[in-house]
Protein backbone atom coordinates (compact mmCIF):
# COMPACT_ATOMS: atom_id res chain seq x y z
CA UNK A 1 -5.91 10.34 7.16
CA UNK A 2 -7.59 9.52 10.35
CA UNK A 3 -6.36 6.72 12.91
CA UNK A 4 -6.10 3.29 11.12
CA UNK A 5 -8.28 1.57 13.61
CA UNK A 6 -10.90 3.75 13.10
CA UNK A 7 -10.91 3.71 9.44
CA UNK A 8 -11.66 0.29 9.80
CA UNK A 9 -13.92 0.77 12.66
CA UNK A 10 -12.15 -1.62 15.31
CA UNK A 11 -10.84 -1.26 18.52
CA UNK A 12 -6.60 -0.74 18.82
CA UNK A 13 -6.50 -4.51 20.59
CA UNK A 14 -8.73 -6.19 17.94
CA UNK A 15 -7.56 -9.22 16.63
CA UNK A 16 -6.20 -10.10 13.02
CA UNK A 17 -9.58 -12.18 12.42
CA UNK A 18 -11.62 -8.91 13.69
CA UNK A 19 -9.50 -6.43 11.29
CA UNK A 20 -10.12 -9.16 8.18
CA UNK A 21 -13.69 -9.20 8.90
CA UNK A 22 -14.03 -5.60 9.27
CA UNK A 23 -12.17 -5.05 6.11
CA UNK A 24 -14.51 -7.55 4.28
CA UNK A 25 -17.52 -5.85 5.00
CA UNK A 26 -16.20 -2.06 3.86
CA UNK A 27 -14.65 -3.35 0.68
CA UNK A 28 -17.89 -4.75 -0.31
CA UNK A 29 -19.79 -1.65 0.20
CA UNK A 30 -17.03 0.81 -0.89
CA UNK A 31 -15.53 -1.46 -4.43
CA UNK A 32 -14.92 0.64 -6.97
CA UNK A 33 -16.74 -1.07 -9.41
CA UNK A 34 -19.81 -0.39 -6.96
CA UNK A 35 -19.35 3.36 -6.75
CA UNK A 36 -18.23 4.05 -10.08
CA UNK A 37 -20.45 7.60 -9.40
CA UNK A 38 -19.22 8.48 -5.90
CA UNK A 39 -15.37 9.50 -6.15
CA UNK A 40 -15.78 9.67 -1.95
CA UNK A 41 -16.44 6.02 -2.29
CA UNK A 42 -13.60 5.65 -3.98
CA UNK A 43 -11.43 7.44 -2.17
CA UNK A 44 -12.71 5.43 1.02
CA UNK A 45 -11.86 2.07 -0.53
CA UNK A 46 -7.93 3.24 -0.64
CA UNK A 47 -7.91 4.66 2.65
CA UNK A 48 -9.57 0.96 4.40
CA UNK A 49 -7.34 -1.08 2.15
CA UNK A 50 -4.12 0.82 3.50
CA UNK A 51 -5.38 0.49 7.04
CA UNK A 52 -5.94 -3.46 6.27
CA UNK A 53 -2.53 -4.17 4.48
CA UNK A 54 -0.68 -1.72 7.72
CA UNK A 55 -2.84 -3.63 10.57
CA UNK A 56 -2.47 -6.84 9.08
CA UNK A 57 1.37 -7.24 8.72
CA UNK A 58 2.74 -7.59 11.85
CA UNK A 59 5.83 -6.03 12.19
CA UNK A 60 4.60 -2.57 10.49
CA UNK A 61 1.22 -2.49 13.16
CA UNK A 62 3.63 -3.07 15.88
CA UNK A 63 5.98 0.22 14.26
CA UNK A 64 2.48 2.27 13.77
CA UNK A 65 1.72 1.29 17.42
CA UNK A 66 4.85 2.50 18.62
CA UNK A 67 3.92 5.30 16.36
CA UNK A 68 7.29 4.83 14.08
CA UNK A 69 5.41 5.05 11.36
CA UNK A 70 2.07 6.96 10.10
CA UNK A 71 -0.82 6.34 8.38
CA UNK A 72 0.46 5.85 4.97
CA UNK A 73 3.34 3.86 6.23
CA UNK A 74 5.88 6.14 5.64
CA UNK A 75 8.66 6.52 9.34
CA UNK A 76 8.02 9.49 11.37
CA UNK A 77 11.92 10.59 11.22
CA UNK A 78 12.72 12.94 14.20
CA UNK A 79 15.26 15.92 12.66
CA UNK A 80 18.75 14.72 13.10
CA UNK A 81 22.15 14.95 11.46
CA UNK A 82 25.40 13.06 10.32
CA UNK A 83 29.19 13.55 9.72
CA UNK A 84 30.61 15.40 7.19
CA UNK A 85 29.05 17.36 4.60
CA UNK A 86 28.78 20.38 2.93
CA UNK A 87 28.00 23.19 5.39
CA UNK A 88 28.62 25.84 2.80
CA UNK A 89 25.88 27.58 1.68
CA UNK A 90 25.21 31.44 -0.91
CA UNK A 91 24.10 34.39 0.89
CA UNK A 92 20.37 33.33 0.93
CA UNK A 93 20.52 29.85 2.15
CA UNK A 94 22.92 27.00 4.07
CA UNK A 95 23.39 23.62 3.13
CA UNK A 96 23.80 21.21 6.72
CA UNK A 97 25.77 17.87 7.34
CA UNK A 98 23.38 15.80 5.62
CA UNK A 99 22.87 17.78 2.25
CA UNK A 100 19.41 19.57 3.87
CA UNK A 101 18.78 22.88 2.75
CA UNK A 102 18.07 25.63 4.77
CA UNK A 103 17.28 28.90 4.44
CA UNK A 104 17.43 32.63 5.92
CA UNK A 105 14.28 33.62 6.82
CA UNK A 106 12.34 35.62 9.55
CA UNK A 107 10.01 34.36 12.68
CA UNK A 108 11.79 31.59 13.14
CA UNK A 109 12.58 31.89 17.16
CA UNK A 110 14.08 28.59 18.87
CA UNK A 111 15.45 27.25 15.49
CA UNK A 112 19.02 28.66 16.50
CA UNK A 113 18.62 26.92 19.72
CA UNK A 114 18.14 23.70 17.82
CA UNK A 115 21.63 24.20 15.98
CA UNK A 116 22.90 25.22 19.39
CA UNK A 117 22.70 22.06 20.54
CA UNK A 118 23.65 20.27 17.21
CA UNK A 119 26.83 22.25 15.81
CA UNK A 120 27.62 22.81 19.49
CA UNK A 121 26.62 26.80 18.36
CA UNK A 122 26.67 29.86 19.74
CA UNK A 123 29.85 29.55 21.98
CA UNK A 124 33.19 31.12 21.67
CA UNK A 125 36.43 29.38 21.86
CA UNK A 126 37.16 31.11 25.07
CA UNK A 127 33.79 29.18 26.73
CA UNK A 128 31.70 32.79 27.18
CA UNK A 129 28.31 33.35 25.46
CA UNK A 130 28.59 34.93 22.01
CA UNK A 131 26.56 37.87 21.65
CA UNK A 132 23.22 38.00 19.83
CA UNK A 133 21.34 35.27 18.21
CA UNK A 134 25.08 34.01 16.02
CA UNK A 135 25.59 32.51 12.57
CA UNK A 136 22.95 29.77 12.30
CA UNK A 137 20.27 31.65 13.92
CA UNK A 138 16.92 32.37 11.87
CA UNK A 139 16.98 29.61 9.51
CA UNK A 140 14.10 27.50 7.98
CA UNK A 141 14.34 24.20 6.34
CA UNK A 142 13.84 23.32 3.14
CA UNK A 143 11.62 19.96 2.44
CA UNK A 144 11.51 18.49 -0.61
CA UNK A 145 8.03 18.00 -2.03
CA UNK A 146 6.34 15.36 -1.61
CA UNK A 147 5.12 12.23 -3.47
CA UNK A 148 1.27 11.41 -3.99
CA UNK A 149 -0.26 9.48 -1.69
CA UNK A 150 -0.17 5.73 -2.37
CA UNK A 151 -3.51 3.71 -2.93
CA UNK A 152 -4.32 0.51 -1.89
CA UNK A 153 -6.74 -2.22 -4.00
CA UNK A 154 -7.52 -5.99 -3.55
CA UNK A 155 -7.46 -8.47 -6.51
CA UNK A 156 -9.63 -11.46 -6.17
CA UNK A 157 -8.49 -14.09 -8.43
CA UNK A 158 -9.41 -17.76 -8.99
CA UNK A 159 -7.33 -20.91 -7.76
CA UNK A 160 -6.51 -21.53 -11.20
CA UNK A 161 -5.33 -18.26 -12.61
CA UNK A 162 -3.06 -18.02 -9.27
CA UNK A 163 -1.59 -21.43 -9.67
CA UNK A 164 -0.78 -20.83 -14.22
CA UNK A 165 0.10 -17.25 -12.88
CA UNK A 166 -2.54 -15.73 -15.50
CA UNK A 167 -2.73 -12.34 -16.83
CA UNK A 168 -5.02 -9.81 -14.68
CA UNK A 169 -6.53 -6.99 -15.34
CA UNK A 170 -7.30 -3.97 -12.28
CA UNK A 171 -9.37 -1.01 -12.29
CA UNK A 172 -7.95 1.88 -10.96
CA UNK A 173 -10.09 4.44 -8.76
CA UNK A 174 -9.04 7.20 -11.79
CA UNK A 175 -11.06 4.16 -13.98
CA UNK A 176 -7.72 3.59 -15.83
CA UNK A 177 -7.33 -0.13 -16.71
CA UNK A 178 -3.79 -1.90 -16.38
CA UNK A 179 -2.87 -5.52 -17.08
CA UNK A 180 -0.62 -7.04 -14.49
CA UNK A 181 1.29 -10.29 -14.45
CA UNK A 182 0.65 -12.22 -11.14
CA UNK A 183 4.43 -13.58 -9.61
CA UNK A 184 5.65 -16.48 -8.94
CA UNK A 185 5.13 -17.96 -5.66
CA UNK A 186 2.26 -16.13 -5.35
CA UNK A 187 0.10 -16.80 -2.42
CA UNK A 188 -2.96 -15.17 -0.29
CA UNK A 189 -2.31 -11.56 0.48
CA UNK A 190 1.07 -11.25 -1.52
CA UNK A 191 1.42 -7.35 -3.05
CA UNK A 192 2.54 -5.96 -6.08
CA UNK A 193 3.44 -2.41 -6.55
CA UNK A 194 2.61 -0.51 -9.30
CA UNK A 195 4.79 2.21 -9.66
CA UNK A 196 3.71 5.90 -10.30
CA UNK A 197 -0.17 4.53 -10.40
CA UNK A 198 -1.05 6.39 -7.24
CA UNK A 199 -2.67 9.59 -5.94
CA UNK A 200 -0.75 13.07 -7.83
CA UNK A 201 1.24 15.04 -5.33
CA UNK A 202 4.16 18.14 -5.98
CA UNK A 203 6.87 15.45 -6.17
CA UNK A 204 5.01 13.08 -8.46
CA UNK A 205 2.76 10.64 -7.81
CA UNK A 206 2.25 8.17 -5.12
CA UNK A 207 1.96 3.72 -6.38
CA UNK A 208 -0.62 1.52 -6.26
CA UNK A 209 -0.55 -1.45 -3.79
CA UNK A 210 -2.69 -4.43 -4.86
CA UNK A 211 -3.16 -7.00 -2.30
CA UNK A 212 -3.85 -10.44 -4.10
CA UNK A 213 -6.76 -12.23 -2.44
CA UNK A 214 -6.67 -16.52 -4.16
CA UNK A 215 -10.29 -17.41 -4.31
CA UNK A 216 -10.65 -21.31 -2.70
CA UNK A 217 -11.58 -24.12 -5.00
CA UNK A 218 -14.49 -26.41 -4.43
CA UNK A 219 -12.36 -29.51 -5.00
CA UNK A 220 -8.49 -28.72 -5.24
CA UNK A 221 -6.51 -27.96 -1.57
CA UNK A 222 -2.85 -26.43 -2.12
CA UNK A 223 -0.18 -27.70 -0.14
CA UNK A 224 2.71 -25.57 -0.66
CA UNK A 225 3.91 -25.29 -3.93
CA UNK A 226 1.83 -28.52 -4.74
CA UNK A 227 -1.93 -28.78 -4.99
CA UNK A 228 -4.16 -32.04 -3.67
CA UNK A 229 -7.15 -33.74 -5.19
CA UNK A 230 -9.25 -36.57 -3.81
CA UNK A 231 -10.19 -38.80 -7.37
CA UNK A 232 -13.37 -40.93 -6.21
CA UNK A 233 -12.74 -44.11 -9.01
CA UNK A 234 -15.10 -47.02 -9.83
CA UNK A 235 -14.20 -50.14 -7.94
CA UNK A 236 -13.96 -52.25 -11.16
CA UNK A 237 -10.85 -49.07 -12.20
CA UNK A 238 -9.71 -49.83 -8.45
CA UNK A 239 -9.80 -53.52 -9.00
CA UNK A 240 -8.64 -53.98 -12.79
CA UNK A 241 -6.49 -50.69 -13.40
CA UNK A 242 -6.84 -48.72 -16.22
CA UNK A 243 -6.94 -45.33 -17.48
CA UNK A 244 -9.46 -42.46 -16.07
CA UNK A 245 -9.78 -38.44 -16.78
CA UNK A 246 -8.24 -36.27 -14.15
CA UNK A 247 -8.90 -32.28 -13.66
CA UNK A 248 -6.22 -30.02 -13.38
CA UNK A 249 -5.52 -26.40 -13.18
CA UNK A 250 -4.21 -26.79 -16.96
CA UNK A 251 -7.16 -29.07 -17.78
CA UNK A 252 -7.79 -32.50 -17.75
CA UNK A 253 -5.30 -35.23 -18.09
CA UNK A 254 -5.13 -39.28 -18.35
CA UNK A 255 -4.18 -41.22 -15.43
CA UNK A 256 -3.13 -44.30 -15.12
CA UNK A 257 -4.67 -46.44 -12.35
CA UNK A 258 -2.57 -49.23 -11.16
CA UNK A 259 -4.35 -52.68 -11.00
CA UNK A 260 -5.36 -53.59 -7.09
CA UNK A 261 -5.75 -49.63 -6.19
CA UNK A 262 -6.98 -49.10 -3.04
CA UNK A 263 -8.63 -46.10 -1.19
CA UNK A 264 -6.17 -43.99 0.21
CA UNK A 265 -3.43 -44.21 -2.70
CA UNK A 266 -1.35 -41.52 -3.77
CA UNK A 267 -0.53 -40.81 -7.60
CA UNK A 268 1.30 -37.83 -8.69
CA UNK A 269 0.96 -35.23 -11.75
CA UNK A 270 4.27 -33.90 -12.26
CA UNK A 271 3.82 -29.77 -12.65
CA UNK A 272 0.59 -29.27 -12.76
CA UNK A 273 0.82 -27.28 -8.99
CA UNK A 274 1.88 -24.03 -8.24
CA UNK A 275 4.82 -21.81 -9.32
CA UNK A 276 7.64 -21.48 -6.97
CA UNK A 277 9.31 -18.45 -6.10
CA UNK A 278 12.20 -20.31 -8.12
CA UNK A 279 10.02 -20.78 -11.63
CA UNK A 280 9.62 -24.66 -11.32
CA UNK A 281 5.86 -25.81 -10.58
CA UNK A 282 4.83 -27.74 -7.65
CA UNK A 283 2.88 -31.71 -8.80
CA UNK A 284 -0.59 -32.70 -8.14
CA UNK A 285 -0.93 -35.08 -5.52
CA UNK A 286 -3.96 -37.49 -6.16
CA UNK A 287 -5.93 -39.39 -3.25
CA UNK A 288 -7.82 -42.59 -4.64
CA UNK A 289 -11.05 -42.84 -2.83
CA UNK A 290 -12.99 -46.04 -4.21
CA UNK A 291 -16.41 -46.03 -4.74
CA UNK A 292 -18.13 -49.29 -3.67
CA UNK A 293 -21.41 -49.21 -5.00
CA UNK A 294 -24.66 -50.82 -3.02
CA UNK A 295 -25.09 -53.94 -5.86
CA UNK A 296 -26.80 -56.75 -4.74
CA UNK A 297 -24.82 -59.13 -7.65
CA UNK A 298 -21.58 -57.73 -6.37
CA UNK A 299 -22.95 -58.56 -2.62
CA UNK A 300 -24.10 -62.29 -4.20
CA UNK A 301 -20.54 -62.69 -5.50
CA UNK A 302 -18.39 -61.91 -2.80
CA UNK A 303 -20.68 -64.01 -0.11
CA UNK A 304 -20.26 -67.06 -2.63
CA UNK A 305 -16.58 -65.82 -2.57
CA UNK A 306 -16.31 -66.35 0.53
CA UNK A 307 -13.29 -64.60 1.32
CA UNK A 308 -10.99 -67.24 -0.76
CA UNK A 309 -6.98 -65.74 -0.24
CA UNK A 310 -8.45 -63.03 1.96
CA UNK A 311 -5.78 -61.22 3.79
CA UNK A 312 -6.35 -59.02 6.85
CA UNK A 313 -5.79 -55.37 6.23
CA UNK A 314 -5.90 -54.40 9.94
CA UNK A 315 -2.98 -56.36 10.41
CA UNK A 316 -0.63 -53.50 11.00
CA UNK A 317 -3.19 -52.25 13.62
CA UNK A 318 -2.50 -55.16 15.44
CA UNK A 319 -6.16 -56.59 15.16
């Protein structure tokens, strides 16, 4: 996989709001469900999306910087050892302090300088040079084989479904459907792992990361676990009280409007927010805004009214 900031096609310095905005513009040409004929699409719609979910968290683009890490997030490990161990081994192989395996082979010049300078090597008690290349010279080490590669998608889903945690569905790049179950607490750019759901390799297969992506509402705002609403209400509901429909993720409700509302008022809707990471749902907070309407009766009335038991509502203001 080639250099993350070129995948993406920005410079090593850009900024988090330059890597987003590069990212938006591939995934919209390279989506899957764009290029369901062009398996190269598809294949470059994993490789941006790792690049994005690497360069946008903060503490593993600082580790690929440093280059601790590579391009699929897995550490770049330097060849080391610990104590203890099994250091036996049968006549083709030897097994070192940390249960690696190695084995006898040919070619393999410098390695018994390496475990020279590990197992403190190819000295004698008495200080002088053994002879010839000693017991741990010539050997090759044995790697496990490796998993598949992971892939990396982004889920788009609406306000609602986030906040009621509904049931998606995502379209693998193999076209393989799978229902997932959104968690709680979830928020912009969370990730779920889907285990064993990712590219084939020798030592099975690699996951799939989906990055969840909460669509913004035209009217709703969250706030935490809570979500906010501004209610316009008739000034007559404002003035009298009553009773008036209210939208909410779960649908609408009746809410009750306390006589002598005024704009600015908060009601609340017990659990019909978000889920918490602890299971219990954040309220919806509701803003009164009152709608006085341009009436010339209502304009008649109140100059004949005159202002009778009229109190100042600047007062706090100190005007």
């Amino acid at each position: 996989m080639a250099d993350l900031y070129a995948e993406l096609g920005v410079a090593r310095g850009a900024s988090e709001a330059d890597i987003k905005k590069a990212y938006r513009k591939l995934a919209k040409e390279l989506h899957p469900d764009k290029n369901k004929d062009n398996p190269r699409a598809t294949e470059r719609f994993s490789q941006v999306t790792r690049a994005y979910d690497i360069l946008t968290d903060k503490d593993k683009r600082a580790r690929y910087d440093r280059g601790e890490i590579d391009e699929e997030g897995n550490p770049k490990m330097p060849f080391g050892y610990g104590g203890g161990g099994n250091y036996g081994g049968g006549a083709g192989g030897f097994r070192g302090p940390n249960g690696e395996e190695f084995e006898f082979g040919e070619d393999q010049e410098g390695i018994s300088d390496l475990f020279e300078g590990i197992f403190g090597g190819m000295r004698g008690r008495g200080g002088g040079a053994r002879s010839g290349g000693g017991p741990f010279s010539g050997f090759r080490r044995s790697r496990p084989p490796q998993k598949g590669a992971d892939v990396g998608y982004r889920l788009d889903v609406s306000f609602e479904d986030a906040a009621r945690l509904a049931g998606q569905r995502v379209t693998l790049s193999s076209g393989k459907t799978l229902d997932i179950k959104l968690p709680a607490g979830v928020e912009d750019g969370t990730k779920i792992r889907l285990a064993g759901q990712g590219q084939a390799g020798p030592g099975g297969n690699g996951d799939a990361l989906v990055t969840i992506g909460i669509r913004p509402h035209r009217f709703y705002r969250r706030e935490g676990d809570n979500i906010r609403l501004d209610l316009p209400v008739a000034l007559d509901e404002a003035v009298l009280g009553g009773k008036v429909r209210v939208p909410t993720v779960d649908g609408a409700v009746m809410l009750s409007i306390p006589r002598g509302s005024s704009s600015g008022k908060v009601l609340r809707l017990k659990g019909k927010g978000f889920t918490g990471k602890g299971g219990q749902r954040g309220d919806q907070l509701v803003t009164l805004q009152v709608d006085v309407p341009d009436d010339p009766e209502l304009a008649a009335f109140l100059e004949s009214w005159g202002g009778k038991g009229k109190t100042n509502p600047r007062a706090d203001l100190g005007v």
